[in-house]
N, C-alpha and C. Protein backbone atom coordinates (compact mmCIF):
# COMPACT_ATOMS: atom_id res chain seq x y z
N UNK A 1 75.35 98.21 118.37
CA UNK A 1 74.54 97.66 117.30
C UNK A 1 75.03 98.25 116.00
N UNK A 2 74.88 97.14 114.77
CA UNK A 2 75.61 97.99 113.67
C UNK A 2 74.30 97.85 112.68
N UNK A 3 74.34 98.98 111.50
CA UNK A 3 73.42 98.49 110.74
C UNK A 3 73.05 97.41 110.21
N UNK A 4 73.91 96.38 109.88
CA UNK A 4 73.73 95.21 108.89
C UNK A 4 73.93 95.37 108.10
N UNK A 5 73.73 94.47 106.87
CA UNK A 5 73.67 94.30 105.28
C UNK A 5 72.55 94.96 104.56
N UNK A 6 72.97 96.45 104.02
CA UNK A 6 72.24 97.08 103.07
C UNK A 6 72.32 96.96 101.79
N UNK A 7 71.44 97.45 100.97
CA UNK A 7 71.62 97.06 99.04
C UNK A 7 72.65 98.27 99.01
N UNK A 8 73.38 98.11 98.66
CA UNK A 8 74.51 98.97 98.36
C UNK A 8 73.82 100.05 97.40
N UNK A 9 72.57 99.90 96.86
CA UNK A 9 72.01 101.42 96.61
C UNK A 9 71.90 102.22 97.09
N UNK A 10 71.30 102.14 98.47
CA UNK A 10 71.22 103.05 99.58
C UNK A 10 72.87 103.85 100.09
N UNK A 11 72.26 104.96 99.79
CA UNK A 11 73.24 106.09 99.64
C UNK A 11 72.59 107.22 100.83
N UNK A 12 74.06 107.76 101.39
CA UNK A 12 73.99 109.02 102.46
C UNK A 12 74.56 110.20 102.51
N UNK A 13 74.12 111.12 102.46
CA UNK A 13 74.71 112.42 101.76
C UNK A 13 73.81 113.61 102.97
N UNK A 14 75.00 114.82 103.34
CA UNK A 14 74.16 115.21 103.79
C UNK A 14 73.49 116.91 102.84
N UNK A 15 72.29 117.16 103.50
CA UNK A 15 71.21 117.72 102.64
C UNK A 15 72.01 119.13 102.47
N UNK A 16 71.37 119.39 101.36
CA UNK A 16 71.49 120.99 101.29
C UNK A 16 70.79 121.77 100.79
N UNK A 17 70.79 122.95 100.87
CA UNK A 17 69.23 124.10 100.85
C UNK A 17 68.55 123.21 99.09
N UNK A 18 69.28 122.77 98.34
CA UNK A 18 68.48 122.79 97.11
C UNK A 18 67.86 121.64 97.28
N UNK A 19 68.20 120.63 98.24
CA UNK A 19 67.17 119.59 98.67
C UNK A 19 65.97 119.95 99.06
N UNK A 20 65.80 121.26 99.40
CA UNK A 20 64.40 121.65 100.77
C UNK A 20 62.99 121.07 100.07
N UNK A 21 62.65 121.25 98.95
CA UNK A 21 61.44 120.79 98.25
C UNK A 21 60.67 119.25 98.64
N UNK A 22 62.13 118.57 97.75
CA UNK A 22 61.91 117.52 98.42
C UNK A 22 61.44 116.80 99.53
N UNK A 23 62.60 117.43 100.38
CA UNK A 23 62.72 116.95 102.01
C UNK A 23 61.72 117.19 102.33
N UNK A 24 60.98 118.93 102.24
CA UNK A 24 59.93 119.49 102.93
C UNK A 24 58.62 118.04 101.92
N UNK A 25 58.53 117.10 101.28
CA UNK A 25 57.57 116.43 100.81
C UNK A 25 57.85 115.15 101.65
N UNK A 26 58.89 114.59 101.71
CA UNK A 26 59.43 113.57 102.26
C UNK A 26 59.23 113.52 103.55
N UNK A 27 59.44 114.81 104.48
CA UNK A 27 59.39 114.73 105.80
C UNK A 27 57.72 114.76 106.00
N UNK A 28 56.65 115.61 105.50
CA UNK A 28 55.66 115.74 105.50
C UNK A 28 55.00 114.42 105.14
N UNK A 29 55.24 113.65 104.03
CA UNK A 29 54.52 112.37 103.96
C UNK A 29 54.82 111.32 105.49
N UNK A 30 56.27 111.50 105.72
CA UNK A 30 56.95 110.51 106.60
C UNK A 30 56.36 110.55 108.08
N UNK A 31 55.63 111.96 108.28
CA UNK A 31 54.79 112.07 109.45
C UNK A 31 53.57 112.16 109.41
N UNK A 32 53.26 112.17 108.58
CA UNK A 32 51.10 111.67 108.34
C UNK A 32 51.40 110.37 108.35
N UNK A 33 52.47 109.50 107.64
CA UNK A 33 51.92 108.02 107.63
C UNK A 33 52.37 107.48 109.06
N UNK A 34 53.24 107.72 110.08
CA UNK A 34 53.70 108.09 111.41
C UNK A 34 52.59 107.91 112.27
N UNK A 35 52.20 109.33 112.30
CA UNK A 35 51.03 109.64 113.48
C UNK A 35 49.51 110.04 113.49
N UNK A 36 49.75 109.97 111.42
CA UNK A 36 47.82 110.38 111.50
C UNK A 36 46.96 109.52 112.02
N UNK A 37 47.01 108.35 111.63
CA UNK A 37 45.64 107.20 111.85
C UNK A 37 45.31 107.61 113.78
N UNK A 38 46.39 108.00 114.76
CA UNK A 38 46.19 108.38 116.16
C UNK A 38 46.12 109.71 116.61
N UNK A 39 45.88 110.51 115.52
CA UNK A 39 45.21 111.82 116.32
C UNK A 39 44.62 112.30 115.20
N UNK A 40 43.89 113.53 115.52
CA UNK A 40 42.58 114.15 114.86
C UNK A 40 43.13 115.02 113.58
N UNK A 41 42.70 114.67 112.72
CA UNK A 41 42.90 115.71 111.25
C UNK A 41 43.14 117.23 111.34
N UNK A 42 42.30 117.61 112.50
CA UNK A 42 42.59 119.02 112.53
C UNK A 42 43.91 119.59 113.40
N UNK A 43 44.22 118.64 114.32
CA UNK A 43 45.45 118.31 115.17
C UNK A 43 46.44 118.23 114.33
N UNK A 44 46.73 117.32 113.14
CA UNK A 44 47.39 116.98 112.42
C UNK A 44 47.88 118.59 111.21
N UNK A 45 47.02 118.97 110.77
CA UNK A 45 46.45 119.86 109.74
C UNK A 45 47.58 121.13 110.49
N UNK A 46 46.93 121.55 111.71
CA UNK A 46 47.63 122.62 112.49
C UNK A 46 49.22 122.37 112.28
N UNK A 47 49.36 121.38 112.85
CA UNK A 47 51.21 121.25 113.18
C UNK A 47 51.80 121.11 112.02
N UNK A 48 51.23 120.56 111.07
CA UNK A 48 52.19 120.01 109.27
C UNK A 48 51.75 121.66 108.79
N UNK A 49 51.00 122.65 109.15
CA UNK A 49 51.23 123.51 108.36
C UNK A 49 52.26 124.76 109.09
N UNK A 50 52.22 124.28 110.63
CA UNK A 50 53.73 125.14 110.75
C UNK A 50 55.34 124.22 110.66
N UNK A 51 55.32 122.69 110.27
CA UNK A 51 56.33 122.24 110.82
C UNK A 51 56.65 121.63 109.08
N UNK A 52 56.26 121.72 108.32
CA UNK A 52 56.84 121.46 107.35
C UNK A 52 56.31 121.94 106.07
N UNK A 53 56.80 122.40 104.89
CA UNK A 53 56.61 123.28 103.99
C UNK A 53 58.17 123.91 103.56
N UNK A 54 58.28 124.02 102.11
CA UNK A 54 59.64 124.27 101.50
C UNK A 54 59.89 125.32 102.12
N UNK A 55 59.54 126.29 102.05
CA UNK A 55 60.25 127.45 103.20
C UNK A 55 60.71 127.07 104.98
N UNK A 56 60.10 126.19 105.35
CA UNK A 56 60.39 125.51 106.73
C UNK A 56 61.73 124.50 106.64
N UNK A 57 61.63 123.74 105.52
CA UNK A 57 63.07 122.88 105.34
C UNK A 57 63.79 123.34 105.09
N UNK A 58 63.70 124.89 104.25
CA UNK A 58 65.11 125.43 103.83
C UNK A 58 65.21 126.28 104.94
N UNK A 59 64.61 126.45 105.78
CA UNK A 59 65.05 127.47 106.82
C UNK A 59 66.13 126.07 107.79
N UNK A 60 65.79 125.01 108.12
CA UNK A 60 66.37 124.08 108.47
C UNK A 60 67.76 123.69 108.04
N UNK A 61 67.66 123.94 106.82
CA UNK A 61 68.78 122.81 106.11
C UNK A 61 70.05 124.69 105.75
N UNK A 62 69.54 125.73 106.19
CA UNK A 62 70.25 127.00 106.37
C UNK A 62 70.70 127.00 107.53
N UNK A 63 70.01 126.72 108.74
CA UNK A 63 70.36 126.59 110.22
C UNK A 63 71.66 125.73 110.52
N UNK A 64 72.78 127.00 111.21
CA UNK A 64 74.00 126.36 111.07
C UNK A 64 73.86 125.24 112.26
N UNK A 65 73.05 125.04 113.46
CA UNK A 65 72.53 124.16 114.43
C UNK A 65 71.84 122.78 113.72
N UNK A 66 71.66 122.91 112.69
CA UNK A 66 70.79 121.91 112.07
C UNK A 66 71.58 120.73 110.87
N UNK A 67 71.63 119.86 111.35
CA UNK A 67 72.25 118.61 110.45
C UNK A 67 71.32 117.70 109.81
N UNK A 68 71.27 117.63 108.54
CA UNK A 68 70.45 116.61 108.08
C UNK A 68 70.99 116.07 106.93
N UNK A 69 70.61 114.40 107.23
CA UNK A 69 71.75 113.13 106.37
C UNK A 69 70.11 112.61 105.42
N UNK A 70 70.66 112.64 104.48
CA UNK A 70 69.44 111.97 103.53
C UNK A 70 69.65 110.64 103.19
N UNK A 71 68.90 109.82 103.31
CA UNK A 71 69.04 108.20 102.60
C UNK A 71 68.37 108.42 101.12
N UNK A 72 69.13 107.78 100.44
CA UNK A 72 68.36 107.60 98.69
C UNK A 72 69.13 106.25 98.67
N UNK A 73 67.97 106.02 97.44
CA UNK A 73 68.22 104.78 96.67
C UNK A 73 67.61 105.49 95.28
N UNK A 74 68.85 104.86 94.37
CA UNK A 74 68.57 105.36 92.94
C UNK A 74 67.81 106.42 93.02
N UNK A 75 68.67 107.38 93.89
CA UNK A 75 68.18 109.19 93.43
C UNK A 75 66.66 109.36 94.15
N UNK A 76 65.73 108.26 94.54
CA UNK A 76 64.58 108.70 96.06
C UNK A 76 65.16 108.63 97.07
N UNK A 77 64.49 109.52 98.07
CA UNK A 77 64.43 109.65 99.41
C UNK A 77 63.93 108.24 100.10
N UNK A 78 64.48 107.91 100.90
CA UNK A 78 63.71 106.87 101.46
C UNK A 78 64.28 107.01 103.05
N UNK A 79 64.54 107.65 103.68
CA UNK A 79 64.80 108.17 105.07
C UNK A 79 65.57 109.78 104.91
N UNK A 80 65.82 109.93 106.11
CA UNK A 80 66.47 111.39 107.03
C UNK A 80 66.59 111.10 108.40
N UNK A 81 67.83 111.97 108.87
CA UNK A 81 67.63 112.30 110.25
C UNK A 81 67.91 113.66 110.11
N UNK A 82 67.91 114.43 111.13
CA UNK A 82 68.00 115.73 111.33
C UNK A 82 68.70 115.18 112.98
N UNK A 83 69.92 116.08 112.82
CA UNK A 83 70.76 116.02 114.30
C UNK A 83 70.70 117.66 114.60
N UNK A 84 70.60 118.21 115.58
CA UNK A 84 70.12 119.58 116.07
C UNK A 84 71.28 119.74 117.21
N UNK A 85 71.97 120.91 117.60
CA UNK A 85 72.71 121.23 118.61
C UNK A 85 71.69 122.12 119.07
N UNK A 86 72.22 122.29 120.77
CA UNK A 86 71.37 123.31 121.27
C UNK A 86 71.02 122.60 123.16
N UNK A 87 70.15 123.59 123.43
CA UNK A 87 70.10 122.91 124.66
C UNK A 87 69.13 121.77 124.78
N UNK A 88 69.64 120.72 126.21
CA UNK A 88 69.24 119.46 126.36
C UNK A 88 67.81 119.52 126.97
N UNK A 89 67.03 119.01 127.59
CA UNK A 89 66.43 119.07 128.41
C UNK A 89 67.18 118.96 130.05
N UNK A 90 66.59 119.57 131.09
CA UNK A 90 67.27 119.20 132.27
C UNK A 90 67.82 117.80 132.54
N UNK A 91 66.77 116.71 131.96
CA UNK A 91 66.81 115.46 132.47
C UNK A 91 68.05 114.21 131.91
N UNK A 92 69.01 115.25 130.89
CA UNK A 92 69.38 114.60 130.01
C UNK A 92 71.34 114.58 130.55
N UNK A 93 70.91 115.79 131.32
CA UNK A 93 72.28 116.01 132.61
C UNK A 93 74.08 115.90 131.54
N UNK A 94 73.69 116.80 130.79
CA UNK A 94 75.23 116.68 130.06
C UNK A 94 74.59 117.83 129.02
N UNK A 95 75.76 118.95 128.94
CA UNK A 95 75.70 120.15 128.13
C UNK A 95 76.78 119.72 127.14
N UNK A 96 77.17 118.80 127.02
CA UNK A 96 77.78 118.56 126.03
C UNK A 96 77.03 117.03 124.93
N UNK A 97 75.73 117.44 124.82
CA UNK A 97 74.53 116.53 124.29
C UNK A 97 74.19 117.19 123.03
N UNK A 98 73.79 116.30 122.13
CA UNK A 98 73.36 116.37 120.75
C UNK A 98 72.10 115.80 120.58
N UNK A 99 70.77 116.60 120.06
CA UNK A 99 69.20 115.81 119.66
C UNK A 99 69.68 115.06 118.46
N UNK A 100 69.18 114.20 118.55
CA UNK A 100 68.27 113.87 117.01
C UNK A 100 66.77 114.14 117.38
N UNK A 101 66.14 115.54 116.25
CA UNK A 101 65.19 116.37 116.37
C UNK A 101 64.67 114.98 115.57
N UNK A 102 64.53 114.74 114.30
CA UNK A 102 64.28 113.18 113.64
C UNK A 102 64.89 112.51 112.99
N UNK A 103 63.90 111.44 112.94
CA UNK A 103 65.04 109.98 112.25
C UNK A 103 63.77 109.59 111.70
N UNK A 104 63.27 109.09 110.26
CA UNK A 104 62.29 108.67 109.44
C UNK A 104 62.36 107.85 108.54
N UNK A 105 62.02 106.74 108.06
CA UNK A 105 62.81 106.03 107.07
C UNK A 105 61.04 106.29 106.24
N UNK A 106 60.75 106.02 105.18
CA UNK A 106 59.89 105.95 104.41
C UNK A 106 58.98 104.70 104.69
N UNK A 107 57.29 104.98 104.59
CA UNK A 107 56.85 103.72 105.18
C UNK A 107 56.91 102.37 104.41
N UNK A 108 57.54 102.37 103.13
CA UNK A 108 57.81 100.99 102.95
C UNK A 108 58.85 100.51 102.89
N UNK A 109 60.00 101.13 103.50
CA UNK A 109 60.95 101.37 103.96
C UNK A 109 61.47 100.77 105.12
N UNK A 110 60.33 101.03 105.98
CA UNK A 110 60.34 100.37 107.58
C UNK A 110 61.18 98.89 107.91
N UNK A 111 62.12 98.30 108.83
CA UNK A 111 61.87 97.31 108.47
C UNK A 111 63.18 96.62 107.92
N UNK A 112 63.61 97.58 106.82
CA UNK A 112 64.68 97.59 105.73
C UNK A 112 66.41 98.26 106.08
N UNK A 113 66.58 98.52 107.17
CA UNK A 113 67.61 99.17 107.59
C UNK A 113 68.03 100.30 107.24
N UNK A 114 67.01 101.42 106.79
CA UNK A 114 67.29 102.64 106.92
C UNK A 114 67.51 103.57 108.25
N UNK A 115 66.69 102.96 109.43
CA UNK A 115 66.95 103.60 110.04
C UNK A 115 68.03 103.20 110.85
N UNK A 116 68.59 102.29 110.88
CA UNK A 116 69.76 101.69 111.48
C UNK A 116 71.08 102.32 111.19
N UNK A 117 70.58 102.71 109.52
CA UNK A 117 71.51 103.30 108.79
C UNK A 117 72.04 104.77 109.21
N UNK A 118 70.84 105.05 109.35
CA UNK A 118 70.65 106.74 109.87
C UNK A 118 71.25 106.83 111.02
N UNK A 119 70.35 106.24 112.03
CA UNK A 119 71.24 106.07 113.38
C UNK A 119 72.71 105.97 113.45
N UNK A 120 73.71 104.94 112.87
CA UNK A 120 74.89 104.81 113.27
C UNK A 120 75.56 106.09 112.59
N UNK A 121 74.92 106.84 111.37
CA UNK A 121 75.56 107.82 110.90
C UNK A 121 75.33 109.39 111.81
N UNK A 122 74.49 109.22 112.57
CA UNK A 122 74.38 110.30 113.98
C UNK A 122 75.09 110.28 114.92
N UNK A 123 75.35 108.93 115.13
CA UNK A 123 76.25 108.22 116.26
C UNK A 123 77.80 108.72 115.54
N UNK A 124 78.29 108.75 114.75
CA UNK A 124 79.26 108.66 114.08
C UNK A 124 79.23 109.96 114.38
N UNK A 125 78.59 110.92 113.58
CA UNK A 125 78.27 112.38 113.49
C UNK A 125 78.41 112.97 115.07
N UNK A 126 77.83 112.72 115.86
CA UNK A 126 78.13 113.50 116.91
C UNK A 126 78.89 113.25 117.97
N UNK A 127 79.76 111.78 117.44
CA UNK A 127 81.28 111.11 118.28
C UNK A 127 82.30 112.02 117.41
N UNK A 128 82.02 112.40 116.70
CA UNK A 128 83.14 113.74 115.64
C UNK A 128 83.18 114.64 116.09
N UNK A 129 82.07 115.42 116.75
CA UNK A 129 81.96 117.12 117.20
C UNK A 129 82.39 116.81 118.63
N UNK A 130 82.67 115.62 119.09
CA UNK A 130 83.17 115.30 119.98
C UNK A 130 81.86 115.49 121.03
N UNK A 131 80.65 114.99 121.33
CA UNK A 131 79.92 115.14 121.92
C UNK A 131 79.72 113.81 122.84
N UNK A 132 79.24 113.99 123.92
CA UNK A 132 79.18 112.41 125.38
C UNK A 132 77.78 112.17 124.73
N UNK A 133 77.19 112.74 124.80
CA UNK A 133 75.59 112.23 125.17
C UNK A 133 74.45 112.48 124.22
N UNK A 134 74.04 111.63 123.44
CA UNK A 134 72.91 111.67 122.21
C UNK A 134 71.56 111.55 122.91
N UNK A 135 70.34 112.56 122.18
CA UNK A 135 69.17 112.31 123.29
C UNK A 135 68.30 112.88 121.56
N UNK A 136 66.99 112.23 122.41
CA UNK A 136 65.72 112.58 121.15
C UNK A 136 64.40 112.65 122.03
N UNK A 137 63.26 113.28 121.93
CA UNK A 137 62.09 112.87 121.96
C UNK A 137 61.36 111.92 121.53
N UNK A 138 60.57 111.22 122.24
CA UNK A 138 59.42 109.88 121.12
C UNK A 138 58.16 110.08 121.90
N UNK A 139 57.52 109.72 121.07
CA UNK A 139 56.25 109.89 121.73
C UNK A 139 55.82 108.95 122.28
N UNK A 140 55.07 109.13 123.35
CA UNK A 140 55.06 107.99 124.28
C UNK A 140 54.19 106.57 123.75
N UNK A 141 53.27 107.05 122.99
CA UNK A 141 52.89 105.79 122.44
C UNK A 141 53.20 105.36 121.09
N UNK A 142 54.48 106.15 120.59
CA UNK A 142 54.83 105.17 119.63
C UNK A 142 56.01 103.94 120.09
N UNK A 143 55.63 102.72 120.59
CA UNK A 143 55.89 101.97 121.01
C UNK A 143 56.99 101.26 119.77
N UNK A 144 56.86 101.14 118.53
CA UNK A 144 57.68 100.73 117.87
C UNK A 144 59.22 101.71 117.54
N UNK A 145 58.87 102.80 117.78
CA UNK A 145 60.17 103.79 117.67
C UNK A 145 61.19 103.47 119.27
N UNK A 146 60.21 103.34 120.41
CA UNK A 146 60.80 103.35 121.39
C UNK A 146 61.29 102.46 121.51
N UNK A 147 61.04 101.26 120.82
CA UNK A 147 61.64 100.13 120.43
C UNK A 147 62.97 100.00 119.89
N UNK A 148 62.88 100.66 119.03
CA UNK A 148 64.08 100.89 118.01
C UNK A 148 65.07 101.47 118.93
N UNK A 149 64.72 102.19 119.50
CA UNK A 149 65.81 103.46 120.32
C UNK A 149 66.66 102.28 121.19
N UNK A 150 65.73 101.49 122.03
CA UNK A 150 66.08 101.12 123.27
C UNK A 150 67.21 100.08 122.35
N UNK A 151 66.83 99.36 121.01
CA UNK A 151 67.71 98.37 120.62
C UNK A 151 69.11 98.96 120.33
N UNK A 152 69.21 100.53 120.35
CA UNK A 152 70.49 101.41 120.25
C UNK A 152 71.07 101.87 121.50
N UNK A 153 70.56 101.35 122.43
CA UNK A 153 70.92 101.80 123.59
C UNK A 153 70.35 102.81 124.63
N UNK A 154 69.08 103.33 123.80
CA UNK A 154 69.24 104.38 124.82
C UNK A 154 68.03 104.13 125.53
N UNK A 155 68.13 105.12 126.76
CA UNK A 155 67.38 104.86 128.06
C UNK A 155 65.84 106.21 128.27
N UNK A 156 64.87 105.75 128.60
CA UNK A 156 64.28 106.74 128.69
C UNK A 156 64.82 107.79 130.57
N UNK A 157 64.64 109.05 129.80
CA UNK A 157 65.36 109.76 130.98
C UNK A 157 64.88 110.55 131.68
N UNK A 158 63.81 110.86 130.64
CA UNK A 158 62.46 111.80 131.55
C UNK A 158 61.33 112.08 130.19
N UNK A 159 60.51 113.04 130.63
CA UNK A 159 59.76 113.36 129.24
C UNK A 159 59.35 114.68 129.40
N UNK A 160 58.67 115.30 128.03
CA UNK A 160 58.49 116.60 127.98
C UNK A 160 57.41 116.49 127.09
N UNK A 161 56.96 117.83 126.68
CA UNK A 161 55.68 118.15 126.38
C UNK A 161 55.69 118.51 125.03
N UNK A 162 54.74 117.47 123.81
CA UNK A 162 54.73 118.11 121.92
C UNK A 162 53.42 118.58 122.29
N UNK A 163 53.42 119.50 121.31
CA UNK A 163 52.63 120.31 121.10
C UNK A 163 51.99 119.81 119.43
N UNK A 164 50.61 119.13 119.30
CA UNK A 164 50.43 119.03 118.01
C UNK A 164 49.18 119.30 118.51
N UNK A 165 49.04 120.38 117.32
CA UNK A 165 47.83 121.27 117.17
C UNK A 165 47.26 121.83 118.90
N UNK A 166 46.46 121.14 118.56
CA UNK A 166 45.22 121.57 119.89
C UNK A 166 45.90 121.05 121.32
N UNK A 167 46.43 119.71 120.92
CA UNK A 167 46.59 118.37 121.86
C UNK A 167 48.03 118.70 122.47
N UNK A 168 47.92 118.62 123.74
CA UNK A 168 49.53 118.71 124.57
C UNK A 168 49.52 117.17 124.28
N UNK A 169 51.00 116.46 124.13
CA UNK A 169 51.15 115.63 123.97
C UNK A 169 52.24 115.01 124.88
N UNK A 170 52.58 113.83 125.50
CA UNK A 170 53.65 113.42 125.75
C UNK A 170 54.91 112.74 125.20
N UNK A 171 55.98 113.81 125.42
CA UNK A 171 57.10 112.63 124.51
C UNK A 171 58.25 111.96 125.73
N UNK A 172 58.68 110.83 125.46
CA UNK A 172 59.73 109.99 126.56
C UNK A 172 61.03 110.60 125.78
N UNK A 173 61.64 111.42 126.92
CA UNK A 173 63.33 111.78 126.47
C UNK A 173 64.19 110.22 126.68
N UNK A 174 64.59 110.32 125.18
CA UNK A 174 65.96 109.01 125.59
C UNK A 174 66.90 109.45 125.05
N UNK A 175 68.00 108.97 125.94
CA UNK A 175 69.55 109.26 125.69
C UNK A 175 70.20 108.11 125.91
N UNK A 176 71.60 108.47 125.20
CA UNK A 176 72.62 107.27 125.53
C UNK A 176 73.89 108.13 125.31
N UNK A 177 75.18 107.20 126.11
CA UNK A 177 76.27 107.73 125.52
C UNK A 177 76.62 107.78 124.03
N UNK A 178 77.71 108.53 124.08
CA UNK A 178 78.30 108.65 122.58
C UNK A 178 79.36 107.56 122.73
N UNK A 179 79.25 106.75 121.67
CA UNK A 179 80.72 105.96 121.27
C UNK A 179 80.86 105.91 119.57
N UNK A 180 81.91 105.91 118.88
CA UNK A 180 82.09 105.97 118.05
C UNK A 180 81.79 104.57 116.86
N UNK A 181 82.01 103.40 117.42
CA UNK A 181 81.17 101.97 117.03
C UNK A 181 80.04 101.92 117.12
N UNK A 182 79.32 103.15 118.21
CA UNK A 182 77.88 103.12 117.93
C UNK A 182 77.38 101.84 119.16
């Protein structure tokens, strides 16, 4: 799958510590409008105050394990992914595997081929480090992400356990091979 036809505004660059402000606003809006309306404020409240905050993105975007590609248009944010090395889950059966920890396009954004965008530039990104096997978490009922995934190929392979706030949560591991066309 390829991205398609984008406004040639949309620009990809990847982040660096003097981005963290930002990002840490960008990523934080990009997951309240995500997953608040389906779980509890105080659920929500808990996890955004350990998982994102300018000291949390720049600890990220310092992490030599940690890759993150920014989408802008005319100088806004309007997506990210974050690609993560490290270990797989068991179910994902290849030590030579790369996460995407996330992929977010902005919510009016959705829709618009940012994340298509993002995607093939991960795909690209971790057919370079020379890696077989791309894998992510989704949560099991976000049905429109799992959507997206499956239209990239990948397969659910097992699942594992988020932790937001109070609530154990379920996420579906999907993976696919690496090819460089994506």
């Amino acid at each position: 799958m390829t991205s398609g036809a984008l406004p040639a505004s949309i620009a990809l660059r990847r982040a660096t510590p003097a981005d963290a402000a930002r990002f840490a606003a960008f990523a934080a809006t990009a997951f309240t409008d995500t997953f608040a309306a389906d779980n509890t404020p105080e659920n929500m409240a808990a996890y955004m105050a350990s998982a994102f905050g300018e000291a949390v993105q720049r600890a990220e975007l310092t992490d030599p394990q940690c890759t993150v590609f920014l989408a802008e248009r005319d100088g806004d944010l309007v997506g990210y992914a974050m690609l993560r090395e490290g270990s797989a889950p068991p179910c994902v059966h290849d030590a030579s595997s790369i996460e995407i920890a996330r992929l977010y396009a902005g919510q009016r954004w959705i829709g618009a081929g940012i994340g298509a965008l993002l995607m093939q530039r991960c795909l690209v990104e971790a057919a370079s480090r020379g890696r077989r096997t791309i894998w992510l978490g989704v949560w099991e009922r976000n049905a429109r992400a799992i959507g997206f995934y499956q239209r990239w190929h990948f397969s659910i392979v097992g699942s594992q356990a988020f932790q937001l706030g109070g609530d154990r949560q379920n996420d579906r591991v999907m993976a696919r091979r690496v090819a460089v066309d994506g």
